[in-house]
N, C-alpha and C. Protein backbone atom coordinates (compact mmCIF):
# COMPACT_ATOMS: atom_id res chain seq x y z
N UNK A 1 15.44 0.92 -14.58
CA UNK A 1 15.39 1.39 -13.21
C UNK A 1 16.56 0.75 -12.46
N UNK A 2 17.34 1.39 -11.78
CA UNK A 2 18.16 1.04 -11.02
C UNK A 2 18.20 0.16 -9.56
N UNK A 3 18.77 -0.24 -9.39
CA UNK A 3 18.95 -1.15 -8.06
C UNK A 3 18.41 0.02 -6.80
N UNK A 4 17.98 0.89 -6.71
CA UNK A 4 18.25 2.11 -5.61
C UNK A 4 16.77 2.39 -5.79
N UNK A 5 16.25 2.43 -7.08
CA UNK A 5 14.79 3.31 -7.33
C UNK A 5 14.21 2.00 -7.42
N UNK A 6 14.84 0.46 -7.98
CA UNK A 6 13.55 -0.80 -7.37
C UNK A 6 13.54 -0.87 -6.06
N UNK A 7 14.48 -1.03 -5.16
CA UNK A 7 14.21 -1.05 -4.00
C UNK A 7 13.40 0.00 -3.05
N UNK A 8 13.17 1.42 -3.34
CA UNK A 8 12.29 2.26 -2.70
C UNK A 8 10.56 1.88 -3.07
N UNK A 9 10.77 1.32 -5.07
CA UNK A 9 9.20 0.26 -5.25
C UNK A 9 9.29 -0.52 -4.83
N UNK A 10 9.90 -1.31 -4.95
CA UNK A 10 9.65 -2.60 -3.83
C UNK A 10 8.76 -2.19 -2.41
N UNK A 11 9.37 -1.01 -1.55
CA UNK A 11 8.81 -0.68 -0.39
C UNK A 11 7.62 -0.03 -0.41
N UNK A 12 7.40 0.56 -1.34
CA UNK A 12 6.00 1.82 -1.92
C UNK A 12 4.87 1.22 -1.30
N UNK A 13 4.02 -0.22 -1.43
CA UNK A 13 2.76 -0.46 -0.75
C UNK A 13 3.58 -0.67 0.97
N UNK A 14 4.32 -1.12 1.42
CA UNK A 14 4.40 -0.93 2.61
C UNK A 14 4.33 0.23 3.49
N UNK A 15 5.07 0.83 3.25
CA UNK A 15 5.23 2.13 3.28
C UNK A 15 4.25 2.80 3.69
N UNK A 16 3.17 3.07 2.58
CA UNK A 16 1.71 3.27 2.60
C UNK A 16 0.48 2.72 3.26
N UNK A 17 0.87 1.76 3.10
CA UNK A 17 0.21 1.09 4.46
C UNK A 17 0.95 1.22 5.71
N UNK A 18 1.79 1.04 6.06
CA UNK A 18 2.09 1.78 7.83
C UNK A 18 1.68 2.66 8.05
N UNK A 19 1.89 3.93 7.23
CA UNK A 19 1.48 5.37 7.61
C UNK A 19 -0.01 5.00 7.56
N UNK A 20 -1.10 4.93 6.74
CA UNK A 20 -2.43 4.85 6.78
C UNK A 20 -2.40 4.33 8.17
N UNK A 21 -2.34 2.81 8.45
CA UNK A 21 -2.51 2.23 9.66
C UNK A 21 -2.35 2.92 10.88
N UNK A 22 -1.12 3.72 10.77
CA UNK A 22 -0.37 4.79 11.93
C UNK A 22 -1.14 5.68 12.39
N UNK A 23 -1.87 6.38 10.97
CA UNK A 23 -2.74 7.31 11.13
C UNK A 23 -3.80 7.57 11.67
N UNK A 24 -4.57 5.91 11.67
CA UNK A 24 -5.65 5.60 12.25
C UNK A 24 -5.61 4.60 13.83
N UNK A 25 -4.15 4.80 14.14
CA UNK A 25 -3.89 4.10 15.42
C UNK A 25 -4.76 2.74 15.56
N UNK A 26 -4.24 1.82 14.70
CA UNK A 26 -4.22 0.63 14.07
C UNK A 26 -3.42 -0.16 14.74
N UNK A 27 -3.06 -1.04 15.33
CA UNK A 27 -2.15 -2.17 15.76
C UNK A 27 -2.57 -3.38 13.90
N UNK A 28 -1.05 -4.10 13.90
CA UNK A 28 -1.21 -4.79 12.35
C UNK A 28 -1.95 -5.62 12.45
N UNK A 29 -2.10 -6.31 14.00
CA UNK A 29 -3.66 -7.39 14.10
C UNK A 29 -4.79 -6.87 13.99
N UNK A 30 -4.65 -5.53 14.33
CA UNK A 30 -6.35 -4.75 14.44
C UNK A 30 -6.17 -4.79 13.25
N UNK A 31 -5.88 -4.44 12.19
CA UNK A 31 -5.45 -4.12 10.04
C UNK A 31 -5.82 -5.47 10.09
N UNK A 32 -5.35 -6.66 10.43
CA UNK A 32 -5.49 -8.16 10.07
C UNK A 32 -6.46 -8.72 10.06
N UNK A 33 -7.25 -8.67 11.14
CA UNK A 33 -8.69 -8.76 11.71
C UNK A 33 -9.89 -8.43 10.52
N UNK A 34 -9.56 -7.20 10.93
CA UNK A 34 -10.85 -6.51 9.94
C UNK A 34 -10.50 -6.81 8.06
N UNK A 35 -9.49 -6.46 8.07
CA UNK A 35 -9.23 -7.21 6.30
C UNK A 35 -9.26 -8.60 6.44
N UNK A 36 -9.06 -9.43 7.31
CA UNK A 36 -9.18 -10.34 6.86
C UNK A 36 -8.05 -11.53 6.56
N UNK A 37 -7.20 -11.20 7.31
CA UNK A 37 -5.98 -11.55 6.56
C UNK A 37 -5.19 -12.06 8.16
N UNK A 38 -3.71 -12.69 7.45
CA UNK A 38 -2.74 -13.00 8.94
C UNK A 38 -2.34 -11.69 9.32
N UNK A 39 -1.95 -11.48 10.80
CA UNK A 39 -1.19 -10.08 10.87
C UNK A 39 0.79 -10.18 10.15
N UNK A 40 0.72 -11.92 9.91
CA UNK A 40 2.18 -12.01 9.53
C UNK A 40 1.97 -11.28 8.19
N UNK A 41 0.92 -11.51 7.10
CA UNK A 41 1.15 -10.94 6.35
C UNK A 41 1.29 -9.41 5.70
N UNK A 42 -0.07 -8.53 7.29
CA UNK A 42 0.48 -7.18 7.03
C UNK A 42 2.11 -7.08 7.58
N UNK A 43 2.73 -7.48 8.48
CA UNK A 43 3.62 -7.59 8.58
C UNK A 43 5.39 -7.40 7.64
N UNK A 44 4.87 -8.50 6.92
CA UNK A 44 5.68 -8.99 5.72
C UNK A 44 5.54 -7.53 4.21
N UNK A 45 4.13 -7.29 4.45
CA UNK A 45 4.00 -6.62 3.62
C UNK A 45 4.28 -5.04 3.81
N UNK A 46 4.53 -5.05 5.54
CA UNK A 46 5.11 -3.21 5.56
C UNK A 46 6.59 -3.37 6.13
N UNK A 47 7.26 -4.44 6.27
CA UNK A 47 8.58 -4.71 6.04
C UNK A 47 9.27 -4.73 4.62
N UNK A 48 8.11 -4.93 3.85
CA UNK A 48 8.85 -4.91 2.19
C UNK A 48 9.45 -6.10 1.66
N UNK A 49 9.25 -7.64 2.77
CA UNK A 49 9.44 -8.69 2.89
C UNK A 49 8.60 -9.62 1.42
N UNK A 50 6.97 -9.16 1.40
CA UNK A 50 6.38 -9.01 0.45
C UNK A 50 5.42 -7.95 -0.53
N UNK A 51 5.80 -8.59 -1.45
CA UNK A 51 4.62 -7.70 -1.99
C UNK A 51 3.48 -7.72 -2.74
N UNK A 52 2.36 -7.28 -2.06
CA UNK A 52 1.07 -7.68 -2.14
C UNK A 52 0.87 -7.40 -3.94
N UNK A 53 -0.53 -8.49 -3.68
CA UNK A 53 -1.43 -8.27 -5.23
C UNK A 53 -2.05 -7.23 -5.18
N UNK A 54 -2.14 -6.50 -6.75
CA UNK A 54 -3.71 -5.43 -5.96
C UNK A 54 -4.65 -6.11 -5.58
N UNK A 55 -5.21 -7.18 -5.64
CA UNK A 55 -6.54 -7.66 -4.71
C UNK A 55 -6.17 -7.87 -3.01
N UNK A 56 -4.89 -8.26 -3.01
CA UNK A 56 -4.91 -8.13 -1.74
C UNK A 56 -4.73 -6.79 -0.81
N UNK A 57 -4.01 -5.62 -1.61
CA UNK A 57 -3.75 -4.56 -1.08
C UNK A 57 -5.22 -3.83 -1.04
N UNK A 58 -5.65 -3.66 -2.44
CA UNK A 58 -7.02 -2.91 -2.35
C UNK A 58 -8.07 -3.55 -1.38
N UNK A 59 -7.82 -4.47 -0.83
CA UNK A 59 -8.60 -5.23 0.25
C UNK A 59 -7.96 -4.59 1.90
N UNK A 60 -7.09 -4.83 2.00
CA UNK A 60 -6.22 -4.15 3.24
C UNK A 60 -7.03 -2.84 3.45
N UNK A 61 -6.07 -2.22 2.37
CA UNK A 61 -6.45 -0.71 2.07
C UNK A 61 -8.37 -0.19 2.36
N UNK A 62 -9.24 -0.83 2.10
CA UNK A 62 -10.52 -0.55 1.97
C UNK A 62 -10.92 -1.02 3.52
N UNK A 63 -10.00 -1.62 4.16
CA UNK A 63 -10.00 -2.27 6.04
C UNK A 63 -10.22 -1.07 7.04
N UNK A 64 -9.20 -0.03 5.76
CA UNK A 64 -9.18 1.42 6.81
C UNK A 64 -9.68 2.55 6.21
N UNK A 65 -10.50 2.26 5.43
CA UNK A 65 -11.71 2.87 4.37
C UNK A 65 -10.44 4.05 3.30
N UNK A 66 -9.84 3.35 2.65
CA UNK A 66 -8.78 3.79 1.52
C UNK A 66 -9.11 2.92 0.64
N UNK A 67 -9.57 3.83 -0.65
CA UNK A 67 -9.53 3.40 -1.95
C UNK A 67 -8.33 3.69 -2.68
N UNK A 68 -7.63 2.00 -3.58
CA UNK A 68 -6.63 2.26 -4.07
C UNK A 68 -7.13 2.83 -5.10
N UNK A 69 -6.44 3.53 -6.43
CA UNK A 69 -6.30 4.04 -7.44
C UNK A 69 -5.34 4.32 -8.22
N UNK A 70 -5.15 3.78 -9.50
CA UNK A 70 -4.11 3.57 -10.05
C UNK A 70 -4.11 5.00 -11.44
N UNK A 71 -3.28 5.40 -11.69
CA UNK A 71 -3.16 6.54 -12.62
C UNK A 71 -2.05 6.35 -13.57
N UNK A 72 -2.57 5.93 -14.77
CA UNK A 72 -0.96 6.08 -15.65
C UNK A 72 -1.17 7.09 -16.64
N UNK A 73 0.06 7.76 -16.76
CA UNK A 73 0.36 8.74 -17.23
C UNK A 73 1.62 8.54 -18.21
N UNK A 74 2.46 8.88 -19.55
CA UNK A 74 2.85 9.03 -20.11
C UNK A 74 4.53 9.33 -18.99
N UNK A 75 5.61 8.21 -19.70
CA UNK A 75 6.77 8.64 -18.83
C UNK A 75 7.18 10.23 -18.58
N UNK A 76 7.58 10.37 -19.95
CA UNK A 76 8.07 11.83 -19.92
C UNK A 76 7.07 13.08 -19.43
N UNK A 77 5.87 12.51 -18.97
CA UNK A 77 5.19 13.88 -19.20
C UNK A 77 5.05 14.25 -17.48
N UNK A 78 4.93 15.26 -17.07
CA UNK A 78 5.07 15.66 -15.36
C UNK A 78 3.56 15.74 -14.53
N UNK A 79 2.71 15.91 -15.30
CA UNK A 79 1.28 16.42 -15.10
C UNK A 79 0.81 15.17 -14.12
N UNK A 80 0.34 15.78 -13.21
CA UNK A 80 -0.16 14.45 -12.02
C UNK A 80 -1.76 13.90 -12.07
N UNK A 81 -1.81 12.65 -11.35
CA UNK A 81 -3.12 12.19 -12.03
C UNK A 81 -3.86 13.35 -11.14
N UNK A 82 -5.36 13.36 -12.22
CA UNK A 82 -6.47 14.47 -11.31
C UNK A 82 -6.82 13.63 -10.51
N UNK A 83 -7.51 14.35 -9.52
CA UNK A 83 -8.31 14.11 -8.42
C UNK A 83 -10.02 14.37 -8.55
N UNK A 84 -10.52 13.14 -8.34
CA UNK A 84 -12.24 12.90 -8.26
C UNK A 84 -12.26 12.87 -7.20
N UNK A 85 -12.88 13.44 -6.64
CA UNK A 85 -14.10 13.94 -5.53
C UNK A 85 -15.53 13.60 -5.82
């Protein structure tokens, strides 16, 4: 992976978490509060400054009732993970 496509992963849980947060008109202390956490660290973590564990993200994430879920799939192959309902 290139210097160009780590740095957009690097940003991927931030990212995702702003918009969620955004979505739910969230301030990062209101996200901090209820997960549990510093607001420096949502902070850090939707600056791309850090990057969270899954225990800490799937914890965030479940603050604004989002379940993480992880899907691996075969490099070469295009087919996207299914969706449970």
């Amino acid at each position: 992976m290139g210097p160009t496509k780590s740095a957009v992963v690097d940003r991927l849980a931030g990212n995702v978490l702003r918009l969620a947060r955004l979505e739910r008109g969230m301030t990062q202390r209101e996200l901090a509060d209820v997960a549990g956490v510093a607001q420096s660290t949502i902070a850090r973590i939707e600056s791309g400054a850090r990057q969270p564990s899954l225990p800490l993200l799937a914890r965030v994430l479940a603050a604004i009732d989002l379940e993480m879920r992880i899907c691996l799939v075969a490099l070469r192959r295009t087919r996207r993970c299914a969706r449970r309902d």
